[in-house]
PDB file of N, CA and C in Angstrom:
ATOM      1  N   UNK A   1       0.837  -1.168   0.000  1.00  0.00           N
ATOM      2  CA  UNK A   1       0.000   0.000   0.000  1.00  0.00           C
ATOM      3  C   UNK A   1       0.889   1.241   0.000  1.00  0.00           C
ATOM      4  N   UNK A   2       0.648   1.931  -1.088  1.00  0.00           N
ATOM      5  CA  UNK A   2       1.170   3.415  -0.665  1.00  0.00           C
ATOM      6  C   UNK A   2       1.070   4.033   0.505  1.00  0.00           C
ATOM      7  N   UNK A   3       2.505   4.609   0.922  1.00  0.00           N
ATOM      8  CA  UNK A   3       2.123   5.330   1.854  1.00  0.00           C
ATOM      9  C   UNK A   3       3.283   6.387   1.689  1.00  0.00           C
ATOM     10  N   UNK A   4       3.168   7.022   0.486  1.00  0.00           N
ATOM     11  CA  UNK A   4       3.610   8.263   0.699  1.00  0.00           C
ATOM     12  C   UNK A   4       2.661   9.276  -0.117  1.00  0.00           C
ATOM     13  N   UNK A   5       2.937  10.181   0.222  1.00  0.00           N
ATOM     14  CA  UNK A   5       1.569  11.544  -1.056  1.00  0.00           C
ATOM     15  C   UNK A   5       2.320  10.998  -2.302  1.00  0.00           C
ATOM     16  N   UNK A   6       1.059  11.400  -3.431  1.00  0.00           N
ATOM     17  CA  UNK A   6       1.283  10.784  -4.690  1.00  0.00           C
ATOM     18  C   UNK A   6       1.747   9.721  -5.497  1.00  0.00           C
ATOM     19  N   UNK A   7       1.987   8.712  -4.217  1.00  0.00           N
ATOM     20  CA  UNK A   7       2.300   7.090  -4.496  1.00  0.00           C
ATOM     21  C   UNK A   7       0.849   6.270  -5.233  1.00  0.00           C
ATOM     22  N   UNK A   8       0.782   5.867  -6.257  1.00  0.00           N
ATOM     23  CA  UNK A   8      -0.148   5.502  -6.923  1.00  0.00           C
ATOM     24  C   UNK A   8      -0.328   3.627  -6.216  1.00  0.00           C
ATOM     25  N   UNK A   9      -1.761   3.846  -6.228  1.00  0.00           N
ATOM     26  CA  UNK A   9      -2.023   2.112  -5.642  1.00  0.00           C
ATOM     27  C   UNK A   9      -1.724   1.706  -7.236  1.00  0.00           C
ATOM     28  N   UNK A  10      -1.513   0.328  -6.624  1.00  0.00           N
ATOM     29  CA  UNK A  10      -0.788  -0.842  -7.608  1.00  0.00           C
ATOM     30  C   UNK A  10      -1.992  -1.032  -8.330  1.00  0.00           C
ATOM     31  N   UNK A  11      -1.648  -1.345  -9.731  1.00  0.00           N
ATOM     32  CA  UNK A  11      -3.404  -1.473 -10.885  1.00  0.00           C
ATOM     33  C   UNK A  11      -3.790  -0.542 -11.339  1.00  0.00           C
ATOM     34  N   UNK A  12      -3.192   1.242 -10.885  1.00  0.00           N
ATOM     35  CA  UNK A  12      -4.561   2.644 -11.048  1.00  0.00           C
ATOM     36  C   UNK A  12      -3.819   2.899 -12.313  1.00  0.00           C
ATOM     37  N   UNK A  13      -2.103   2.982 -12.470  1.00  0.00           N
ATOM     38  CA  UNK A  13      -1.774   3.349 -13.409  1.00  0.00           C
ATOM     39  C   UNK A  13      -2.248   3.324 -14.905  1.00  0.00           C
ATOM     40  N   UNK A  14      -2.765   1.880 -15.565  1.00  0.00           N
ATOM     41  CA  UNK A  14      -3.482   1.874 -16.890  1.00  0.00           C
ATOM     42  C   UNK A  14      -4.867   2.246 -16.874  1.00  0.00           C
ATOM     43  N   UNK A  15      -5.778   2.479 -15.455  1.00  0.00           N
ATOM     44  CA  UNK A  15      -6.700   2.751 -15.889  1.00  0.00           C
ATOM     45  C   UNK A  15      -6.775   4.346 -15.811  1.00  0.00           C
ATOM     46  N   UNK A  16      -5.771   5.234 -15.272  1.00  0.00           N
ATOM     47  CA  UNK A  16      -5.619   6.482 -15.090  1.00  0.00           C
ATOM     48  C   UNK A  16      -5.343   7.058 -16.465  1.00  0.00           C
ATOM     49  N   UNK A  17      -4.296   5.906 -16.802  1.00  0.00           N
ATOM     50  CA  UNK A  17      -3.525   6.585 -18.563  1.00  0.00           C
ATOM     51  C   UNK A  17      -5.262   6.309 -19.970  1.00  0.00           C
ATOM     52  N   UNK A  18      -5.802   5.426 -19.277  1.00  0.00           N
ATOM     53  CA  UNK A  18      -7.049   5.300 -19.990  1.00  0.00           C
ATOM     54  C   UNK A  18      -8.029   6.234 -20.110  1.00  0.00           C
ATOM     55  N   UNK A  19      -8.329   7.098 -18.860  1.00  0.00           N
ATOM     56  CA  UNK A  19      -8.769   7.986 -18.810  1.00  0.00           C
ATOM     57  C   UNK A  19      -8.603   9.467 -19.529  1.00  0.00           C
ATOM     58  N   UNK A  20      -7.145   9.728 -19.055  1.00  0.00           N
ATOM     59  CA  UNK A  20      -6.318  10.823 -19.526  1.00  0.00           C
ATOM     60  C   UNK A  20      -6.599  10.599 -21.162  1.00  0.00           C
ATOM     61  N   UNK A  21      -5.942   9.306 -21.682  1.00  0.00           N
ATOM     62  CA  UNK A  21      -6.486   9.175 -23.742  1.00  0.00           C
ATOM     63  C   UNK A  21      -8.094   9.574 -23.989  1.00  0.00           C
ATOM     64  N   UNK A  22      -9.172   9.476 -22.775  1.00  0.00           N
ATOM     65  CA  UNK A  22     -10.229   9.208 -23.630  1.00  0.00           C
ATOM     66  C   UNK A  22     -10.764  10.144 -24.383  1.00  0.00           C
ATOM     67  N   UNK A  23     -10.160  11.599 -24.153  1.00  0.00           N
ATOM     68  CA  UNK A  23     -11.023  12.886 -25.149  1.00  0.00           C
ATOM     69  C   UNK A  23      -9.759  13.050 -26.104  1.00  0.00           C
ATOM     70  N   UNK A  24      -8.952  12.948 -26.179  1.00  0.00           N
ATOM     71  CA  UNK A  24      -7.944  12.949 -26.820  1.00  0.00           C
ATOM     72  C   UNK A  24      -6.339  12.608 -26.933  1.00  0.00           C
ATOM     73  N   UNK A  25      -6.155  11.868 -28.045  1.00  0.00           N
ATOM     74  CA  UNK A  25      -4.550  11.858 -27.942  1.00  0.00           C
ATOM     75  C   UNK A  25      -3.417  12.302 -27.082  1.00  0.00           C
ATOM     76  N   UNK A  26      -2.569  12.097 -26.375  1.00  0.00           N
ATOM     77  CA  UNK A  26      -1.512  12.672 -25.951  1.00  0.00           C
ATOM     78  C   UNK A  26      -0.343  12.086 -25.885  1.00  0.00           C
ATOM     79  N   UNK A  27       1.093  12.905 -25.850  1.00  0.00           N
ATOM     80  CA  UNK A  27       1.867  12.633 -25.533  1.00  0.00           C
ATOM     81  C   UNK A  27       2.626  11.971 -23.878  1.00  0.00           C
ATOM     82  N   UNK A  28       3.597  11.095 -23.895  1.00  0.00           N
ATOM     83  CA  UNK A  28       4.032  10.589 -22.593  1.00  0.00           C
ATOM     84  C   UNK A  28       4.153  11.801 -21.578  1.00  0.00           C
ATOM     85  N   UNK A  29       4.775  12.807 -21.575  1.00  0.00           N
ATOM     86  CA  UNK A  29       4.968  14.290 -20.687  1.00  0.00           C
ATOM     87  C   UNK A  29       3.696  14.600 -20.887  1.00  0.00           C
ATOM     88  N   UNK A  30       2.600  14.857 -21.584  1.00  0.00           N
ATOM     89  CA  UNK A  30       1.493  15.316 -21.419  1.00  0.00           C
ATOM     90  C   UNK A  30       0.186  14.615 -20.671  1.00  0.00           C
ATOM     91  N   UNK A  31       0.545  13.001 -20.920  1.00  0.00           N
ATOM     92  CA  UNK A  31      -0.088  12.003 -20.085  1.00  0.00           C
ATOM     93  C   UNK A  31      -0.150  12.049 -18.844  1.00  0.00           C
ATOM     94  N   UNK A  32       1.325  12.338 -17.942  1.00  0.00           N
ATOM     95  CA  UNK A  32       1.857  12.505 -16.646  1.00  0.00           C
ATOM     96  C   UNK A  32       1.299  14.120 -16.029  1.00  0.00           C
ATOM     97  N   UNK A  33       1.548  15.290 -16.991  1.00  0.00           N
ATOM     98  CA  UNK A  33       1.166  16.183 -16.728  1.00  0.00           C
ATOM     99  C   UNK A  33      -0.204  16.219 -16.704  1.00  0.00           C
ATOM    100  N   UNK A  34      -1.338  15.533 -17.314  1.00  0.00           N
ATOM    101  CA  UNK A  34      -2.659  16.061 -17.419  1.00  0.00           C
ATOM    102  C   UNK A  34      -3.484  14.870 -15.934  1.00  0.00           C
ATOM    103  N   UNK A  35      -2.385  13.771 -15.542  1.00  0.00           N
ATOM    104  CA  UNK A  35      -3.026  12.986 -13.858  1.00  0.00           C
ATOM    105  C   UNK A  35      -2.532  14.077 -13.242  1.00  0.00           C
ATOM    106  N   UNK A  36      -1.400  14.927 -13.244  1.00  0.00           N
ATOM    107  CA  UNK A  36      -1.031  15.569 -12.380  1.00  0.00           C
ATOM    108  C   UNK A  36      -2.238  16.729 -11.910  1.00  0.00           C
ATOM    109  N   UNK A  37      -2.170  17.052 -13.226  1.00  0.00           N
ATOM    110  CA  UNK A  37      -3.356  18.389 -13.104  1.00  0.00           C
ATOM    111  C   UNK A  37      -4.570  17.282 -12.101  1.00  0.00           C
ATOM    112  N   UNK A  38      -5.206  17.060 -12.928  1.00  0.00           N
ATOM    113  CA  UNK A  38      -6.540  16.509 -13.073  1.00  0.00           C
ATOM    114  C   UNK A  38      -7.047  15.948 -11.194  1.00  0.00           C
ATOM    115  N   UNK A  39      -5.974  15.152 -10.620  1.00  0.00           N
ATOM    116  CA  UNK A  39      -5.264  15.152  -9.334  1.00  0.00           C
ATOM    117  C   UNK A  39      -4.909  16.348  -8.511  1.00  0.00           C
ATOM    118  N   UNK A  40      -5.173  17.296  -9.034  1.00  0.00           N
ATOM    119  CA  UNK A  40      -4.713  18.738  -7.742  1.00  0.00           C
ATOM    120  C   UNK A  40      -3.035  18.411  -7.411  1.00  0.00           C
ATOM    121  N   UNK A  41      -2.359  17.948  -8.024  1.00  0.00           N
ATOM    122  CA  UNK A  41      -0.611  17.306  -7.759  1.00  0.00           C
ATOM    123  C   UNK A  41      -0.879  16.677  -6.499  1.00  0.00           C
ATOM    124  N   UNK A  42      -2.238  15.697  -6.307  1.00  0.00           N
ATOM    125  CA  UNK A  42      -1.939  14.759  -5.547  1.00  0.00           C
ATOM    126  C   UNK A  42      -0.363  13.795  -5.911  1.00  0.00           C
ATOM    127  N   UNK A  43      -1.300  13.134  -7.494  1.00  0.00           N
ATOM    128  CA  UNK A  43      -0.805  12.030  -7.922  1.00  0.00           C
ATOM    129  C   UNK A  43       0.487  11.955  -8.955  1.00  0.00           C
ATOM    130  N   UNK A  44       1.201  11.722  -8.870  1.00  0.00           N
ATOM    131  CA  UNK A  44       2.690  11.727  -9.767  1.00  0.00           C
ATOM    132  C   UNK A  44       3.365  10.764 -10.106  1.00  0.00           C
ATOM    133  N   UNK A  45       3.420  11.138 -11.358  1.00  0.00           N
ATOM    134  CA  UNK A  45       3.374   9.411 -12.437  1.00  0.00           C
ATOM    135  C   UNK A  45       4.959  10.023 -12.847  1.00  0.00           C
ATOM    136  N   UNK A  46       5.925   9.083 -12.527  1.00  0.00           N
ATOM    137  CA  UNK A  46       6.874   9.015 -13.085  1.00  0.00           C
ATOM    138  C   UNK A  46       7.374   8.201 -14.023  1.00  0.00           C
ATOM    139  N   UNK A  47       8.392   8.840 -14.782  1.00  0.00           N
ATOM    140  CA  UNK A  47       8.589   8.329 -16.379  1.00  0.00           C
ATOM    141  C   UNK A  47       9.256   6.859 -16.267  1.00  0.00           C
ATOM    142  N   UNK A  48       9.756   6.076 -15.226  1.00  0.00           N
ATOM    143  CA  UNK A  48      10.128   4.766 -14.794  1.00  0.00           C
ATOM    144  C   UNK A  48       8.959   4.160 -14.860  1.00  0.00           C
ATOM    145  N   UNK A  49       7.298   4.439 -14.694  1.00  0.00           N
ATOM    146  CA  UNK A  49       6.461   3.652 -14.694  1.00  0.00           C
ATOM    147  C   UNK A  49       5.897   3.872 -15.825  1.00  0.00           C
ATOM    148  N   UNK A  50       5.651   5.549 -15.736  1.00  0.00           N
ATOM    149  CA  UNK A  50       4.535   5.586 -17.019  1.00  0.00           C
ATOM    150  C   UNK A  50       4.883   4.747 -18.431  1.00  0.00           C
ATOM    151  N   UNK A  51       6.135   4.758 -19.052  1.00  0.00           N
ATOM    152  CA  UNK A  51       6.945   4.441 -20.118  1.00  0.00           C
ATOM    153  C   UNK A  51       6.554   2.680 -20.379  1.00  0.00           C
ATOM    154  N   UNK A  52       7.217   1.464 -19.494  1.00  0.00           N
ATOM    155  CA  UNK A  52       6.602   0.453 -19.209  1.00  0.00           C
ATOM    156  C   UNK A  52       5.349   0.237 -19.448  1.00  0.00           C
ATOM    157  N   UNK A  53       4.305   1.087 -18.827  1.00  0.00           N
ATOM    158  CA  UNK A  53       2.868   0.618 -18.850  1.00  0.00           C
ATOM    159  C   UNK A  53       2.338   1.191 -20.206  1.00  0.00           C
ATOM    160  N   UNK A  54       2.646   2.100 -21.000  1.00  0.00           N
ATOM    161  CA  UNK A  54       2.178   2.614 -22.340  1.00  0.00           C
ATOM    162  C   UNK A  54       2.840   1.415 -22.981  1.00  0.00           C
ATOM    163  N   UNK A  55       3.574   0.822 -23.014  1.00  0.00           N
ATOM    164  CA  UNK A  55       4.222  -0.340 -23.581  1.00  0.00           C
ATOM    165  C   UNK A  55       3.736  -1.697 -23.594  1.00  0.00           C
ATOM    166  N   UNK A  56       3.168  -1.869 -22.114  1.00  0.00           N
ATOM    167  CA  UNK A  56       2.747  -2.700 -22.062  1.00  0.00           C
ATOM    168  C   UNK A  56       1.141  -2.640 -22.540  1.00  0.00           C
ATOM    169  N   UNK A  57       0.715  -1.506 -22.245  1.00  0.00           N
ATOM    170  CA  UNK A  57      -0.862  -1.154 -22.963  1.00  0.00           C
ATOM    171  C   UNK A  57      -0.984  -1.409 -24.121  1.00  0.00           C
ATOM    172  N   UNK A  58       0.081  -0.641 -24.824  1.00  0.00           N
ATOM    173  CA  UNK A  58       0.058  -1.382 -26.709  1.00  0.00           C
ATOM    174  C   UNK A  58       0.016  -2.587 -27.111  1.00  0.00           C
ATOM    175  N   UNK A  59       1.125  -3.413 -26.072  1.00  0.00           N
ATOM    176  CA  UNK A  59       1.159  -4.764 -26.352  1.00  0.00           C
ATOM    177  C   UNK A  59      -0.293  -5.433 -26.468  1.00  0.00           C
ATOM    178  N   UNK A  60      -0.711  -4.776 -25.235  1.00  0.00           N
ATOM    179  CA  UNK A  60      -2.251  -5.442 -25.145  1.00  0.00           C
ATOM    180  C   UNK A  60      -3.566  -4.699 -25.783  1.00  0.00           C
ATOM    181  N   UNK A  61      -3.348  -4.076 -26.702  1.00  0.00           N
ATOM    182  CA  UNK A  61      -4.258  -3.909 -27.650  1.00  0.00           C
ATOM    183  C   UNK A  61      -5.030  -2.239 -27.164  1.00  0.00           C
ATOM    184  N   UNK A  62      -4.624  -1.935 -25.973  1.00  0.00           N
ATOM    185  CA  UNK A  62      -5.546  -0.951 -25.712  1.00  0.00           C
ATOM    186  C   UNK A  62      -5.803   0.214 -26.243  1.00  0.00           C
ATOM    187  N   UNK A  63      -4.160   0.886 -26.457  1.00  0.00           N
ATOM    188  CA  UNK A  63      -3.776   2.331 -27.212  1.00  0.00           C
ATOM    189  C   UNK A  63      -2.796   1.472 -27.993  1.00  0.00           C
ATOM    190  N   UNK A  64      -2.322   2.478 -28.845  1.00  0.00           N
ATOM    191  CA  UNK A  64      -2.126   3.000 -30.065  1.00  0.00           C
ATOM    192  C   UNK A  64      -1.165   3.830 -30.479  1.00  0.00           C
ATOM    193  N   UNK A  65       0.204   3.768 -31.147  1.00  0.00           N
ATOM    194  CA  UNK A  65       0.931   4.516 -30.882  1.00  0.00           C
ATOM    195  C   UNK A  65       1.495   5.275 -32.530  1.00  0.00           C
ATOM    196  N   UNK A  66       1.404   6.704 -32.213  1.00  0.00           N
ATOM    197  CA  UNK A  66       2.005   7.135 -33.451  1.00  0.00           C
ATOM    198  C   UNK A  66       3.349   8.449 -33.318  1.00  0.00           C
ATOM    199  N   UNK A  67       3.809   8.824 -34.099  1.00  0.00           N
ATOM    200  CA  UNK A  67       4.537   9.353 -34.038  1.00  0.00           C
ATOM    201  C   UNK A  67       3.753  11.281 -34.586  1.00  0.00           C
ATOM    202  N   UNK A  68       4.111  12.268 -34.082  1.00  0.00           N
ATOM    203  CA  UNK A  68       3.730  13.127 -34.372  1.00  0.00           C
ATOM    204  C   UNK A  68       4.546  14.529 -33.829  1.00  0.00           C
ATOM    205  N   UNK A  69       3.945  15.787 -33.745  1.00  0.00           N
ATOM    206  CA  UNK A  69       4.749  17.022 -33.685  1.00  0.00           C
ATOM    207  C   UNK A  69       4.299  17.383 -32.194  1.00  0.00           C
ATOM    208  N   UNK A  70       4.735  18.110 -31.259  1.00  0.00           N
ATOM    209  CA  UNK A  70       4.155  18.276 -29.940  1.00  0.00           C
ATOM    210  C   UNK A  70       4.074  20.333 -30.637  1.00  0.00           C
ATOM    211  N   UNK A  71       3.345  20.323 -29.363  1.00  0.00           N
ATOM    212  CA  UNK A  71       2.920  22.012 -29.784  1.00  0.00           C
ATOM    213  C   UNK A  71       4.445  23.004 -29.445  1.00  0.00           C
ATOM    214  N   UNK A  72       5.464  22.182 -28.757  1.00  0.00           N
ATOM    215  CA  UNK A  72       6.549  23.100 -29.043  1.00  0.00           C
ATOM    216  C   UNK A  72       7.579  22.656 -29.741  1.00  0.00           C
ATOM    217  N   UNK A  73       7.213  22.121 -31.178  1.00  0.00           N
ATOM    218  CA  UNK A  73       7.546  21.573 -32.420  1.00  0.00           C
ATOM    219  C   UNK A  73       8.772  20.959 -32.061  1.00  0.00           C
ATOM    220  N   UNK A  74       8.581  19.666 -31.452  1.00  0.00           N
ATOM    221  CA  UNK A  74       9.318  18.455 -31.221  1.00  0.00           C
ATOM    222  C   UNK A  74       8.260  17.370 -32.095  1.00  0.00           C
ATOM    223  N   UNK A  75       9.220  16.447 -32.069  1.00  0.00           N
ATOM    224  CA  UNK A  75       8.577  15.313 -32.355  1.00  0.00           C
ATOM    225  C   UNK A  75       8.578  14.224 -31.074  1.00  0.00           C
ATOM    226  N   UNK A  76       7.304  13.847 -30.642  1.00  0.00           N
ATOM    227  CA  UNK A  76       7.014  12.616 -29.958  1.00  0.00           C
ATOM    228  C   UNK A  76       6.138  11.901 -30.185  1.00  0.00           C
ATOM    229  N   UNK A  77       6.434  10.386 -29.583  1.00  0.00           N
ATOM    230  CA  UNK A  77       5.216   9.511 -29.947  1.00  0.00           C
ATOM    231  C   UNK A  77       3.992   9.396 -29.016  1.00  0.00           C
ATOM    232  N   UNK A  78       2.823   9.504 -29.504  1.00  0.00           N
ATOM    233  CA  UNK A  78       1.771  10.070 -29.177  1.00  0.00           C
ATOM    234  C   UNK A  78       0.727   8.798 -29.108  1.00  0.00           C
ATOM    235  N   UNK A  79      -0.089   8.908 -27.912  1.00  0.00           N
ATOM    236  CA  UNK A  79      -0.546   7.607 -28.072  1.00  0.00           C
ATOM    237  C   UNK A  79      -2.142   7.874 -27.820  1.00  0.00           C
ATOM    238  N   UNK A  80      -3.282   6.739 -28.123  1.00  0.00           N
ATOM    239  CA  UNK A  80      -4.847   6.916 -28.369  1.00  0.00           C
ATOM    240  C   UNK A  80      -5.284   5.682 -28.133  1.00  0.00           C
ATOM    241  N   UNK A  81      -6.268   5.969 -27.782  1.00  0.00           N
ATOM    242  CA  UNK A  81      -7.462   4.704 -27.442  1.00  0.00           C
ATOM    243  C   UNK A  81      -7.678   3.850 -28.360  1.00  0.00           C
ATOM    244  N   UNK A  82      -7.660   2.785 -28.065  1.00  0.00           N
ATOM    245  CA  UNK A  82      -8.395   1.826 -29.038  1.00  0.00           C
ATOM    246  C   UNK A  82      -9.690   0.984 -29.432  1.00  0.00           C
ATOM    247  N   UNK A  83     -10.583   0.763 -29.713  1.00  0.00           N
ATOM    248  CA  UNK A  83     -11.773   0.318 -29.464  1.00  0.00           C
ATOM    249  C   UNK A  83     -12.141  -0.761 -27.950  1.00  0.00           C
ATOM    250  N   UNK A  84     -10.719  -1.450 -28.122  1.00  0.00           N
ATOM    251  CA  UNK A  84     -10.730  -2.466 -26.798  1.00  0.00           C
ATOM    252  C   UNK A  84     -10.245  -1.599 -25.541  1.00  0.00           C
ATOM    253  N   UNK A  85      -9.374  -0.274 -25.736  1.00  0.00           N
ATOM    254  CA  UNK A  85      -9.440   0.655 -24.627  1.00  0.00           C
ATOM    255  C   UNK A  85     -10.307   1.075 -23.998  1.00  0.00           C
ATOM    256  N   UNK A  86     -11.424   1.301 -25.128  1.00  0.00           N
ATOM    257  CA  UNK A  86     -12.348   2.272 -24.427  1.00  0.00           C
ATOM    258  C   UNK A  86     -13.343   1.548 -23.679  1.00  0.00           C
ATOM    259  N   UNK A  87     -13.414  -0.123 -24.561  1.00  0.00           N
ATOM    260  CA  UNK A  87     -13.938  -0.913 -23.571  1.00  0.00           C
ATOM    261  C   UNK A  87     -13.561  -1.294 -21.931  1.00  0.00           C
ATOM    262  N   UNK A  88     -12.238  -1.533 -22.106  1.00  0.00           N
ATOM    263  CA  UNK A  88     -11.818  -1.711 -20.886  1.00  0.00           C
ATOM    264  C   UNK A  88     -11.564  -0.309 -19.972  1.00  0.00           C
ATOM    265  N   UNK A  89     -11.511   0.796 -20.324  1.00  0.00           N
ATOM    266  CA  UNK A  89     -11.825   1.698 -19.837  1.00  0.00           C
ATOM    267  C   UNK A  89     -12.944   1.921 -18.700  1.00  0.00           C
ATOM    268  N   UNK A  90     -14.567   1.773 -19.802  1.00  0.00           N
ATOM    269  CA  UNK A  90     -15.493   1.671 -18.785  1.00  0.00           C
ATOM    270  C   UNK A  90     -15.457   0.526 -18.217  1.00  0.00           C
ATOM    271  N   UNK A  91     -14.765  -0.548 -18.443  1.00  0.00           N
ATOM    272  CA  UNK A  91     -15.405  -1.732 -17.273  1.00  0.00           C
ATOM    273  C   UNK A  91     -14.340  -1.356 -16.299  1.00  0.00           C
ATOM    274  N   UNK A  92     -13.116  -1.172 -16.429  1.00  0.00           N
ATOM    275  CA  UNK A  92     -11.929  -1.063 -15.302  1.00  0.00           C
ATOM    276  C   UNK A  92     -12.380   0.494 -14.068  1.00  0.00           C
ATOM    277  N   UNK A  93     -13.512   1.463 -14.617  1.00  0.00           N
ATOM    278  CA  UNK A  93     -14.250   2.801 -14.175  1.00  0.00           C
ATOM    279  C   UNK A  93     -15.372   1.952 -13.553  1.00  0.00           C
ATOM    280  N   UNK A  94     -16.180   1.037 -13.727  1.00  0.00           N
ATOM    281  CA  UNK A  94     -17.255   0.770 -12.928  1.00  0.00           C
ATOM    282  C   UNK A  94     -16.856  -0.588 -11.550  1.00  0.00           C
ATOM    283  N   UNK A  95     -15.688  -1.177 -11.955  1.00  0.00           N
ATOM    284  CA  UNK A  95     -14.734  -1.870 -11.008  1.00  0.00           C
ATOM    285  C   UNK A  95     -14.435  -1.145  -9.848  1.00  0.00           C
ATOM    286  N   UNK A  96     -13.381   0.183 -10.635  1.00  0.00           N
ATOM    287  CA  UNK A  96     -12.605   0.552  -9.303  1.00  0.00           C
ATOM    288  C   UNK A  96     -13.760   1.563  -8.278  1.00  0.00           C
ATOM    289  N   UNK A  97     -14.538   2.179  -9.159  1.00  0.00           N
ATOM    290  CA  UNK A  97     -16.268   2.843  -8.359  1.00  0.00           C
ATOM    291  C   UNK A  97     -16.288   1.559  -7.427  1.00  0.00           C
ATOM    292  N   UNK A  98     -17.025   0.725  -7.662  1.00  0.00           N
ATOM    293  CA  UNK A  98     -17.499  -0.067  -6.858  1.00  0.00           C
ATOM    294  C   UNK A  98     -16.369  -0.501  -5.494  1.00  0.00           C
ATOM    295  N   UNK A  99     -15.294  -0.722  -5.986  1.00  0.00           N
ATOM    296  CA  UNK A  99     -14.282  -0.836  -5.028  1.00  0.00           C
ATOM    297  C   UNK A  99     -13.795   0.040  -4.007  1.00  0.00           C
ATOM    298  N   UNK A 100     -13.802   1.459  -4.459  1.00  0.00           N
ATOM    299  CA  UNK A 100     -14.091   2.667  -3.679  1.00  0.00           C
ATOM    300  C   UNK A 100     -14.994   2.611  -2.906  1.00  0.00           C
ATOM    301  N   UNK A 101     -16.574   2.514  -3.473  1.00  0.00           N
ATOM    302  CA  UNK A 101     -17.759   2.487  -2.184  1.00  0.00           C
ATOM    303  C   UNK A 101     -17.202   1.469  -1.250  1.00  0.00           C
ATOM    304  N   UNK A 102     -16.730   0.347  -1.476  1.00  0.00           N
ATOM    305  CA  UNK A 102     -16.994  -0.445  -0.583  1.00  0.00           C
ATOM    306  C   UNK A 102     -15.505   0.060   0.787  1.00  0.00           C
ATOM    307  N   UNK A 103     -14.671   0.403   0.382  1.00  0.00           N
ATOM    308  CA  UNK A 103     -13.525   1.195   1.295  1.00  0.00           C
ATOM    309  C   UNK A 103     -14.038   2.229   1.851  1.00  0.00           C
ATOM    310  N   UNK A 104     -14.795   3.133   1.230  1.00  0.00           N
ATOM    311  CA  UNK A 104     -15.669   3.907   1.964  1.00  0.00           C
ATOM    312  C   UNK A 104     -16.289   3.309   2.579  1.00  0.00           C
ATOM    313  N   UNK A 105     -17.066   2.695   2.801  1.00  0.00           N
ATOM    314  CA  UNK A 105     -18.285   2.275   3.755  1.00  0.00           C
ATOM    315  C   UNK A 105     -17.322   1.304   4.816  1.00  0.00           C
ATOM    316  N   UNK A 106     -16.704   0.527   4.670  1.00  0.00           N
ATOM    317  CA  UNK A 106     -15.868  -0.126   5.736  1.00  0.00           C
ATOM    318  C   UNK A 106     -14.901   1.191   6.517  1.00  0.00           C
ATOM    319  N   UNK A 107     -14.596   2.565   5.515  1.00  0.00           N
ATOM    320  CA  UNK A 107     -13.788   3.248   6.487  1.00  0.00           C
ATOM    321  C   UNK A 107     -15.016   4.573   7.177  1.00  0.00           C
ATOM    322  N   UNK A 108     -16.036   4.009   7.137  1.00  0.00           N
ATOM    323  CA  UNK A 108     -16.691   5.402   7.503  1.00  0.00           C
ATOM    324  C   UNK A 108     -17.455   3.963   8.625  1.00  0.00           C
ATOM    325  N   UNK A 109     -17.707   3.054   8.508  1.00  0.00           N
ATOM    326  CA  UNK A 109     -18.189   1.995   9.512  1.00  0.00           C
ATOM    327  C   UNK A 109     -16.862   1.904  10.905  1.00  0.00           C
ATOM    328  N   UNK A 110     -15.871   2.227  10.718  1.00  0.00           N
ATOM    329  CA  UNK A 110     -14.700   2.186  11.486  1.00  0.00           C
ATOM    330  C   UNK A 110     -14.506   2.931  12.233  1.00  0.00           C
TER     331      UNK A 110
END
């Protein structure tokens, strides 16, 4: 279990990076930067994990990877949802909901 600020529980990482793809494309620095935002800088995804798990996401069919221009005209590879992303998206969103209530209710029963 995490126990430091912005230590991510084990499992949140692909469904966080799932989230972050679902309105649009992004880059790896923009992936990390937009949990960061989106998180109030709770949560902080470093490039030792994030990198691995976009890797391993492709492998498994979820995103999608292309090569393209970033808005301060670099080139990086840029990655997107895939039909089986977006599936596993909402089922991995109505999982971890449900898993939440139930930590809630055991930590508010406590």
């Amino acid at each position: 279990m995490g126990d430091k600020p912005g230590e991510l529980l084990q499992g949140t990482l692909p469904l966080l990076i799932l989230r972050t793809l679902a309105p649009e494309p992004n880059h790896g620095f923009g992936i990390a930067k937009r949990i960061g935002q989106i998180s109030n800088a709770v949560l902080k995804v470093e490039q030792g994990s994030l990198y691995p798990a976009l890797h391993r996401m492709e492998l498994d069919g979820l995103i999608e990877a292309y090569w393209d221009t970033t808005e301060n005209n670099r080139r990086a590879k840029y990655y997107r949802l895939t039909t089986q992303g977006r599936r596993a998206l909402k089922s991995e969103t109505s999982r971890w909901q449900a898993i939440a209530g139930a930590i809630a209710a055991v930590l508010k029963e406590a």
